[in-house]
PDB file of N, CA and C in Angstrom:
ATOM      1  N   UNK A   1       0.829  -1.199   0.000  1.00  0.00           N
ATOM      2  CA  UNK A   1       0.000   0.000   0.000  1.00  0.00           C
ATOM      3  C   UNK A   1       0.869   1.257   0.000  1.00  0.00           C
ATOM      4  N   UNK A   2       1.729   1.355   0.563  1.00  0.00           N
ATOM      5  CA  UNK A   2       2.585   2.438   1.080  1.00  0.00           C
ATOM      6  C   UNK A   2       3.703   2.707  -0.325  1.00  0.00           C
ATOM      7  N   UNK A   3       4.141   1.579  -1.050  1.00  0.00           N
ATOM      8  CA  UNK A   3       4.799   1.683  -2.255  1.00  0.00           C
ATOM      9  C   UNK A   3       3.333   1.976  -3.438  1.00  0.00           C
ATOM     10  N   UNK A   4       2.531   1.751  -3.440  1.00  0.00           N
ATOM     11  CA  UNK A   4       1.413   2.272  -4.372  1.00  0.00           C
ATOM     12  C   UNK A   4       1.143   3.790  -4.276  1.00  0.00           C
ATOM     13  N   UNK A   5       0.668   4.120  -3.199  1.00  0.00           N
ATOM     14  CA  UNK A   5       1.123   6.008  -2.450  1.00  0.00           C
ATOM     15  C   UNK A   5       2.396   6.518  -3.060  1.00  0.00           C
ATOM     16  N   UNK A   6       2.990   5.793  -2.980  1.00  0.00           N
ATOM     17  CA  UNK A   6       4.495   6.534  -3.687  1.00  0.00           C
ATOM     18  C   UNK A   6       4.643   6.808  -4.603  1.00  0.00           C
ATOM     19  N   UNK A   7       4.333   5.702  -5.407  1.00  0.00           N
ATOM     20  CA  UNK A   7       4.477   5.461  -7.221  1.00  0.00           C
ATOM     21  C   UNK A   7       3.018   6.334  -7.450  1.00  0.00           C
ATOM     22  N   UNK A   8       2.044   6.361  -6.957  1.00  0.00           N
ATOM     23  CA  UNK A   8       1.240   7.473  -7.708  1.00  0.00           C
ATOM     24  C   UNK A   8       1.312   8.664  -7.252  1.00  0.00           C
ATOM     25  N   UNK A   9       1.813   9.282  -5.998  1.00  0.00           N
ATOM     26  CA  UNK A   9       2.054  10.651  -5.635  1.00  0.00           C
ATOM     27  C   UNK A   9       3.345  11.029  -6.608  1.00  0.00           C
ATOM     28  N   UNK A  10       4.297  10.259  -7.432  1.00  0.00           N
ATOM     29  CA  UNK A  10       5.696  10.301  -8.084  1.00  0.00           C
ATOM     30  C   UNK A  10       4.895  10.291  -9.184  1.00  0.00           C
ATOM     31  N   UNK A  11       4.265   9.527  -9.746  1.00  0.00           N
ATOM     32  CA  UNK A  11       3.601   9.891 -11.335  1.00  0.00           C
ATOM     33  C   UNK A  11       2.301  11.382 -11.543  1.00  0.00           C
ATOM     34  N   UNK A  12       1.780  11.910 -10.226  1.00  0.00           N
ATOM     35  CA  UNK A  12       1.221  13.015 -10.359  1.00  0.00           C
ATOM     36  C   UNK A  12       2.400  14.187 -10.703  1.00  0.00           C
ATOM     37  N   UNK A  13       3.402  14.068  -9.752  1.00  0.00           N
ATOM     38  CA  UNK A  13       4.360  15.063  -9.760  1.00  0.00           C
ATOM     39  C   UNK A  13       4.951  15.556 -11.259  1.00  0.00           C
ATOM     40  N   UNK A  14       5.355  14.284 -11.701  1.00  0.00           N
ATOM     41  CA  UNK A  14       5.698  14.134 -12.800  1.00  0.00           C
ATOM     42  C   UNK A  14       5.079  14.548 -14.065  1.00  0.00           C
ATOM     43  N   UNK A  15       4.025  14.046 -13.889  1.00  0.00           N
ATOM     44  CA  UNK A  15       2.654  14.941 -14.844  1.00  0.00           C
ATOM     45  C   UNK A  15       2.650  15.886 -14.586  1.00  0.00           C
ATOM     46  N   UNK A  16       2.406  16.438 -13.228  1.00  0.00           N
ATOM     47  CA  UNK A  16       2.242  18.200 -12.985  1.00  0.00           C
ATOM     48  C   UNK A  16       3.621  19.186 -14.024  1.00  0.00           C
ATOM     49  N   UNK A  17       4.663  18.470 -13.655  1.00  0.00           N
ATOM     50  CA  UNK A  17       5.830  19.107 -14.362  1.00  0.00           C
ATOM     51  C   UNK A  17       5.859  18.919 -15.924  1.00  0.00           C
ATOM     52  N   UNK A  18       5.638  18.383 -16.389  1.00  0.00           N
ATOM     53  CA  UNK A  18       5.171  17.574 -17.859  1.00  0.00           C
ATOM     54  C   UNK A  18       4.237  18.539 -18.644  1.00  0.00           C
ATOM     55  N   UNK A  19       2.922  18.795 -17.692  1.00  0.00           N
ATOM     56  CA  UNK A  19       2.169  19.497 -18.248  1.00  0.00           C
ATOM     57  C   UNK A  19       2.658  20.874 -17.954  1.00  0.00           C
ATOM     58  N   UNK A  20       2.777  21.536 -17.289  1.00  0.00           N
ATOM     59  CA  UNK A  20       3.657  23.467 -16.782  1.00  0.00           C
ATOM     60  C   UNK A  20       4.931  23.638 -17.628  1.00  0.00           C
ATOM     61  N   UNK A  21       5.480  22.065 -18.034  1.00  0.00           N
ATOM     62  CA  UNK A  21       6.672  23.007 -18.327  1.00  0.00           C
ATOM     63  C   UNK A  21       6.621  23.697 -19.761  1.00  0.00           C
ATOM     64  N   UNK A  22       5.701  23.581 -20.786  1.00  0.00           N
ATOM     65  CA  UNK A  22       5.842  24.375 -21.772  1.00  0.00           C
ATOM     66  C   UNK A  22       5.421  25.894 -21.639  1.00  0.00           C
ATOM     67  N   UNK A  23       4.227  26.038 -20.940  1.00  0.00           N
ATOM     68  CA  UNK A  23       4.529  27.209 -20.294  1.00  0.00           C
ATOM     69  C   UNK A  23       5.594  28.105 -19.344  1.00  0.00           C
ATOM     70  N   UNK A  24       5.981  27.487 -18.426  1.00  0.00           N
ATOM     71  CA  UNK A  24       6.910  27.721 -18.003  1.00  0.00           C
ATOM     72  C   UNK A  24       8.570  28.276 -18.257  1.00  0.00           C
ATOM     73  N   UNK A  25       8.597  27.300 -19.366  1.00  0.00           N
ATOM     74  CA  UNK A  25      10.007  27.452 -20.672  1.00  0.00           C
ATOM     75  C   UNK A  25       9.469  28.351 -21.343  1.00  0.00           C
ATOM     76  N   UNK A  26       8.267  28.784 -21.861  1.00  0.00           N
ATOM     77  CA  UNK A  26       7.867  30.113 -22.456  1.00  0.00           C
ATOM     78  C   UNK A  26       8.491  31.083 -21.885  1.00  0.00           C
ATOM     79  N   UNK A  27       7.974  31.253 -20.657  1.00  0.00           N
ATOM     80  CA  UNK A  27       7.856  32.226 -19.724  1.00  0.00           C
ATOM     81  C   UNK A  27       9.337  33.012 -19.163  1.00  0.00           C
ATOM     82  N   UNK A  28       9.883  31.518 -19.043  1.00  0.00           N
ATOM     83  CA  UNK A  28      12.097  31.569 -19.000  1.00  0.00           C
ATOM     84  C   UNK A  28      12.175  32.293 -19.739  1.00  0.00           C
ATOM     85  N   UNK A  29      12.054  31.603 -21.391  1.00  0.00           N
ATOM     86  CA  UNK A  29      12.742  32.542 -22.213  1.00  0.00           C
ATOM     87  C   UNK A  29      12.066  33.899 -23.041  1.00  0.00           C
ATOM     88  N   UNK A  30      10.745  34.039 -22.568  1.00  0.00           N
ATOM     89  CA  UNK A  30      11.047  35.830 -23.053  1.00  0.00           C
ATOM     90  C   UNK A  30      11.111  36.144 -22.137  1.00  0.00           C
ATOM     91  N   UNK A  31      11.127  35.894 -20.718  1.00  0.00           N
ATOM     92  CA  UNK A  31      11.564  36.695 -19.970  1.00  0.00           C
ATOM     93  C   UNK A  31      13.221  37.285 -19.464  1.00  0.00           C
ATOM     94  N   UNK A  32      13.861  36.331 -20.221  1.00  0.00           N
ATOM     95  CA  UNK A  32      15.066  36.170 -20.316  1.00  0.00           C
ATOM     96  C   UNK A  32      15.789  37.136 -21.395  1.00  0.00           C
ATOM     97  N   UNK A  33      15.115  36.968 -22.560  1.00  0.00           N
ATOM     98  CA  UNK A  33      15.138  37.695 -23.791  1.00  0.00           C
ATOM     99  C   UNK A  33      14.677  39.497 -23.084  1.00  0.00           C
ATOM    100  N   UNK A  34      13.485  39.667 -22.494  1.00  0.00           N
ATOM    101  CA  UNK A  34      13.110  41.425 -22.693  1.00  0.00           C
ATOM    102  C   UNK A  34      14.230  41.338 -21.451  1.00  0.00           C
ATOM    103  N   UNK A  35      14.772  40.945 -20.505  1.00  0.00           N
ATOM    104  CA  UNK A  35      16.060  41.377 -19.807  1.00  0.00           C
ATOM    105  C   UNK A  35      16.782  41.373 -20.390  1.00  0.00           C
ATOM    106  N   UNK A  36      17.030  40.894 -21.123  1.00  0.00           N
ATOM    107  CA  UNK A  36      18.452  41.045 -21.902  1.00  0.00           C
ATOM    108  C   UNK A  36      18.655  42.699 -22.878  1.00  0.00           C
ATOM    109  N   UNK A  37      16.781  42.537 -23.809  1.00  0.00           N
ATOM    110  CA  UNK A  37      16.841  43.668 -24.706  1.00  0.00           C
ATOM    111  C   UNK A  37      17.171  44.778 -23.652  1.00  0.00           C
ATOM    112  N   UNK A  38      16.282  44.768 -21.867  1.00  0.00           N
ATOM    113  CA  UNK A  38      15.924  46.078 -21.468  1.00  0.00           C
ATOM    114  C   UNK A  38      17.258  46.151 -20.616  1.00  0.00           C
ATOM    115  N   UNK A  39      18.377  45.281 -20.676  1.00  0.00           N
ATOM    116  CA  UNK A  39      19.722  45.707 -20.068  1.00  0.00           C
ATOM    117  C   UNK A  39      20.549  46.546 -21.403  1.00  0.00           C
ATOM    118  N   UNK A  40      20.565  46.063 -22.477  1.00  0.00           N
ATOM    119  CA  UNK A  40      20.957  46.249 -23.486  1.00  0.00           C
ATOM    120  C   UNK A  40      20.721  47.669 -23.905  1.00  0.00           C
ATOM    121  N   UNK A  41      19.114  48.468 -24.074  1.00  0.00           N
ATOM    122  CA  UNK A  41      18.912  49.267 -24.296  1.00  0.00           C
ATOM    123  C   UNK A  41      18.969  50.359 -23.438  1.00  0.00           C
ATOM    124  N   UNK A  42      19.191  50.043 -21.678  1.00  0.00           N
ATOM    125  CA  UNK A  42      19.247  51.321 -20.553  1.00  0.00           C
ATOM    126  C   UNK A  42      17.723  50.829 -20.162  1.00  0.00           C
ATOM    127  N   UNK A  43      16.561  50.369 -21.321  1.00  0.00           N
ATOM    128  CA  UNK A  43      15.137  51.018 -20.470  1.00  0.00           C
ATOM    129  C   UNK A  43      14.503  49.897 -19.350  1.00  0.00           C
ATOM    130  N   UNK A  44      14.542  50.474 -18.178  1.00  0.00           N
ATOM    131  CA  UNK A  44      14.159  49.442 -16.986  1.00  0.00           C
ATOM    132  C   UNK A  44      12.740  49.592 -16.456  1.00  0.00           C
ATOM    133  N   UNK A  45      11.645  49.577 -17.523  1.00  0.00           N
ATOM    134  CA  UNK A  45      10.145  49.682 -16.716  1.00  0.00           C
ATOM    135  C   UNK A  45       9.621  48.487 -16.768  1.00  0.00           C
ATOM    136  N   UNK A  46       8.955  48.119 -15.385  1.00  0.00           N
ATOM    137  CA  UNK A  46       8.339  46.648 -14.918  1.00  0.00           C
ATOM    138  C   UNK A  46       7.530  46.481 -16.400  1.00  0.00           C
ATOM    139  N   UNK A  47       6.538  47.360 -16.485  1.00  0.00           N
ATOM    140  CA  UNK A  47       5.381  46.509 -17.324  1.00  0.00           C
ATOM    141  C   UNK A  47       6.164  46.081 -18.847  1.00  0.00           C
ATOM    142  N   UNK A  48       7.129  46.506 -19.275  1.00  0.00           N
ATOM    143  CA  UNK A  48       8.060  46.016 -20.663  1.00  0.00           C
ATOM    144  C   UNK A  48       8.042  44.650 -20.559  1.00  0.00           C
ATOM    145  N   UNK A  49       8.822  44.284 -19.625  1.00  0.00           N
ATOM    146  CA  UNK A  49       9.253  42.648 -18.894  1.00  0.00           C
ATOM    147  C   UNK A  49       7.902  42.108 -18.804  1.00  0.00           C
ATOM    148  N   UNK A  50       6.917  42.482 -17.785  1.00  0.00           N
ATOM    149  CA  UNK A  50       5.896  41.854 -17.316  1.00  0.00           C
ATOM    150  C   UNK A  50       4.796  41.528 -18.596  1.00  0.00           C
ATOM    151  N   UNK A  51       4.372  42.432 -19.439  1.00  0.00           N
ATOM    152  CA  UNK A  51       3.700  42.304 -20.409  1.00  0.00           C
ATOM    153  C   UNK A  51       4.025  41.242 -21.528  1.00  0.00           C
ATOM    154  N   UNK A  52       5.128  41.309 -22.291  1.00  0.00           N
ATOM    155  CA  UNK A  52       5.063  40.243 -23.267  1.00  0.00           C
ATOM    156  C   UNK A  52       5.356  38.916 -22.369  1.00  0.00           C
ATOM    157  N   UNK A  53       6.123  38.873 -21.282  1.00  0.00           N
ATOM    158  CA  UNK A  53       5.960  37.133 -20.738  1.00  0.00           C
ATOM    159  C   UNK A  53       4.595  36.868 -20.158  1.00  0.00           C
ATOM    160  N   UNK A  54       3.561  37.724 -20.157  1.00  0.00           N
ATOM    161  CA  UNK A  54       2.123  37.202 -19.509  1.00  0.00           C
ATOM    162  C   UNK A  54       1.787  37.078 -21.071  1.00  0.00           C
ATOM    163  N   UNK A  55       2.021  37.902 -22.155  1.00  0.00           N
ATOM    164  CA  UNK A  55       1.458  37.256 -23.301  1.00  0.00           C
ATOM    165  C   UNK A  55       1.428  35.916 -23.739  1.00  0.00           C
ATOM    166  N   UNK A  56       3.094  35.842 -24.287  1.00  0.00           N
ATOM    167  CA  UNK A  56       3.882  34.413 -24.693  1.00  0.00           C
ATOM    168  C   UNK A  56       2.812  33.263 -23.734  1.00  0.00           C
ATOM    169  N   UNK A  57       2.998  33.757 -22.270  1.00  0.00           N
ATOM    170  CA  UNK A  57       2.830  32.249 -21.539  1.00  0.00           C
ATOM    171  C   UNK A  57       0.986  32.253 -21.818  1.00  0.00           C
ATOM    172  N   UNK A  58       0.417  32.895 -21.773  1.00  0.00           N
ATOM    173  CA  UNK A  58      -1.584  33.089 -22.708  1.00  0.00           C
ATOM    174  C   UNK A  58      -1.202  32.295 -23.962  1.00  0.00           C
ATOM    175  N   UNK A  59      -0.512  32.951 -24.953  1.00  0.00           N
ATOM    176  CA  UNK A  59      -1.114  32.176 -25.964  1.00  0.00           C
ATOM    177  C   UNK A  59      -0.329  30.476 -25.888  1.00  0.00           C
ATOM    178  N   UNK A  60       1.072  30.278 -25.109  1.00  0.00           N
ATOM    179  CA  UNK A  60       1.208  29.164 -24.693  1.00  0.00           C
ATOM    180  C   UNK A  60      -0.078  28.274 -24.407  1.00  0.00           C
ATOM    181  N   UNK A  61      -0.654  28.885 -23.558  1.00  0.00           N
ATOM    182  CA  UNK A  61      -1.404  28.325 -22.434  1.00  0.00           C
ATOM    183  C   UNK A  61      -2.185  27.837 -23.465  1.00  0.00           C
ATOM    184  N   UNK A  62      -2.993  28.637 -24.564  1.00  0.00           N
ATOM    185  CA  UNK A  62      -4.183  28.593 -25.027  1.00  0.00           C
ATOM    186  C   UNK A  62      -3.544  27.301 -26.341  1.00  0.00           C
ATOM    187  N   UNK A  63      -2.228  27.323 -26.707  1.00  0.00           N
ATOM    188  CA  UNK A  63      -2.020  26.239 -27.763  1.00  0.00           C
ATOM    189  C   UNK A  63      -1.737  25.075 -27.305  1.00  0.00           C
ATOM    190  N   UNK A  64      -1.100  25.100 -25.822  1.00  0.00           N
ATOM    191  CA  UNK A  64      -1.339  23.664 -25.236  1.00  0.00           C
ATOM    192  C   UNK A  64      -2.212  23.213 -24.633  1.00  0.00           C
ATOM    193  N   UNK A  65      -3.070  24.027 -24.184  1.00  0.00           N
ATOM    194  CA  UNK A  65      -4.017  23.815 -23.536  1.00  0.00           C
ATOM    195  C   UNK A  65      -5.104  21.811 -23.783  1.00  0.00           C
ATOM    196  N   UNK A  66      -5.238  21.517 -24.908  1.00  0.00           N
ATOM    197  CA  UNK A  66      -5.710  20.461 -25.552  1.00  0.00           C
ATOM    198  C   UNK A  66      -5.323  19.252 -25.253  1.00  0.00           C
ATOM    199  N   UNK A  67      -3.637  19.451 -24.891  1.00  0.00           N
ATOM    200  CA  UNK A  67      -2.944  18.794 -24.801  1.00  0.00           C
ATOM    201  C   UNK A  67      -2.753  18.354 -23.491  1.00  0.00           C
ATOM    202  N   UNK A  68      -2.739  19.506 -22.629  1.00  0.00           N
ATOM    203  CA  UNK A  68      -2.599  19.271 -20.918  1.00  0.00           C
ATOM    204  C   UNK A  68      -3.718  18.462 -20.559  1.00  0.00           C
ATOM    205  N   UNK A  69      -4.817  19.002 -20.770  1.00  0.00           N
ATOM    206  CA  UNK A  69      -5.973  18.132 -20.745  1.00  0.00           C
ATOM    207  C   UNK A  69      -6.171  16.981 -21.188  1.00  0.00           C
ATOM    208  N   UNK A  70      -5.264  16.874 -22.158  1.00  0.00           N
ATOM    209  CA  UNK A  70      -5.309  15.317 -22.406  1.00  0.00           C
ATOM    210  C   UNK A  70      -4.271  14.132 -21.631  1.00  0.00           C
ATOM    211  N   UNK A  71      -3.535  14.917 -21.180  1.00  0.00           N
ATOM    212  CA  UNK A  71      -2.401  14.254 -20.256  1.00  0.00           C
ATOM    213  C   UNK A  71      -2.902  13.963 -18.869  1.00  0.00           C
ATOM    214  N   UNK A  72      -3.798  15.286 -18.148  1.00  0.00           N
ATOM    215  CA  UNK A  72      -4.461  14.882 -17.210  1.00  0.00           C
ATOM    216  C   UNK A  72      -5.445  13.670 -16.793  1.00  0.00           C
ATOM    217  N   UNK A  73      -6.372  13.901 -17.851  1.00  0.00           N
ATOM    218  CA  UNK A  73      -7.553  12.495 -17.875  1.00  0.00           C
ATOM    219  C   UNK A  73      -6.630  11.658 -18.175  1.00  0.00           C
ATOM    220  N   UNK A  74      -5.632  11.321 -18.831  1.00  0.00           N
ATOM    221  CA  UNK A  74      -4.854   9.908 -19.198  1.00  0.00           C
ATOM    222  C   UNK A  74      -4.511   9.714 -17.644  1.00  0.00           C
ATOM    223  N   UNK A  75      -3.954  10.203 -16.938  1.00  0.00           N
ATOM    224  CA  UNK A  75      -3.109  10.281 -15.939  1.00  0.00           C
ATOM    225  C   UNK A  75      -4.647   9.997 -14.689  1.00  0.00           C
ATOM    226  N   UNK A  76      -5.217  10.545 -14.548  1.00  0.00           N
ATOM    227  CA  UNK A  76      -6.388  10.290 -13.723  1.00  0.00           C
ATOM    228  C   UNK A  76      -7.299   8.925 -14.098  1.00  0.00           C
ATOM    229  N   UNK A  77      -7.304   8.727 -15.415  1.00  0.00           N
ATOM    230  CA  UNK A  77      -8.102   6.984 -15.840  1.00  0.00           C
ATOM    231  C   UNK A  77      -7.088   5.928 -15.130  1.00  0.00           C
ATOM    232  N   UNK A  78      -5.519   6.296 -15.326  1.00  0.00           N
ATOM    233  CA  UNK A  78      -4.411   5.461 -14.334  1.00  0.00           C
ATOM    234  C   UNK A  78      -4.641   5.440 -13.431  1.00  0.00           C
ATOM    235  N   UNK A  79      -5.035   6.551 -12.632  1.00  0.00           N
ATOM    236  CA  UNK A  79      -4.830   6.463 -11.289  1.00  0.00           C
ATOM    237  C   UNK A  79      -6.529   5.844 -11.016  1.00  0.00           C
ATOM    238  N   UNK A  80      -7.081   5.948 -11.565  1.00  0.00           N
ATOM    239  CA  UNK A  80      -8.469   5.224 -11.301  1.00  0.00           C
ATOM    240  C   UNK A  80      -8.504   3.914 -11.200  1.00  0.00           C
ATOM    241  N   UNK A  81      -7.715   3.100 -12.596  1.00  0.00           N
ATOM    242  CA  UNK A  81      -7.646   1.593 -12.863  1.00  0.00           C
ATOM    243  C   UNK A  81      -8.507   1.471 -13.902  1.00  0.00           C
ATOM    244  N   UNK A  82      -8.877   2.810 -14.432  1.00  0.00           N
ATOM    245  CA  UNK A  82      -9.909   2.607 -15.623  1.00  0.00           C
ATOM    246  C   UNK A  82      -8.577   2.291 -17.358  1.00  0.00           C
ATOM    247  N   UNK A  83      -9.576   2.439 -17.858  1.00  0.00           N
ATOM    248  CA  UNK A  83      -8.556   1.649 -19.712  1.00  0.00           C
ATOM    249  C   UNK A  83      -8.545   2.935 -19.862  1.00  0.00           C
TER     250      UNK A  83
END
């Protein structure tokens, strides 16, 4: 029982990270990118930075979106014992 708890609290985790990280890696790299432009250019205002990485990671969200959802129910019919 106690190794079953494990192996499915370790395969949620795993999914959780699986599904976030394409957003997430969005999110790294333009946010990585407008620091770079706004070190590069002198201009240091929050909403520059903040604005296009809430974009990128939206329309992320909205093109994987299909997909996360489909990883979830796969991952929840497992953990059910369903096919």
């Amino acid at each position: 029982m106690q190794t079953e708890l494990t192996e499915l609290v370790r395969q949620a985790v795993v999914t959780g990270l699986v599904v976030a990280a394409p957003v997430l890696i969005v999110g790294l790299v333009v946010g990585t990118v407008t620091g770079l432009v706004q070190a590069a250019t002198g201009v240091h205002e929050a909403i520059l930075g903040f604005v296009p990485r809430v974009v990128a990671m939206a329309a992320t969200l909205l093109l994987t979106l299909p997909w996360m959802v489909e990883r979830l129910v796969e991952f929840l019919r497992q953990s059910a014992g369903g096919s």
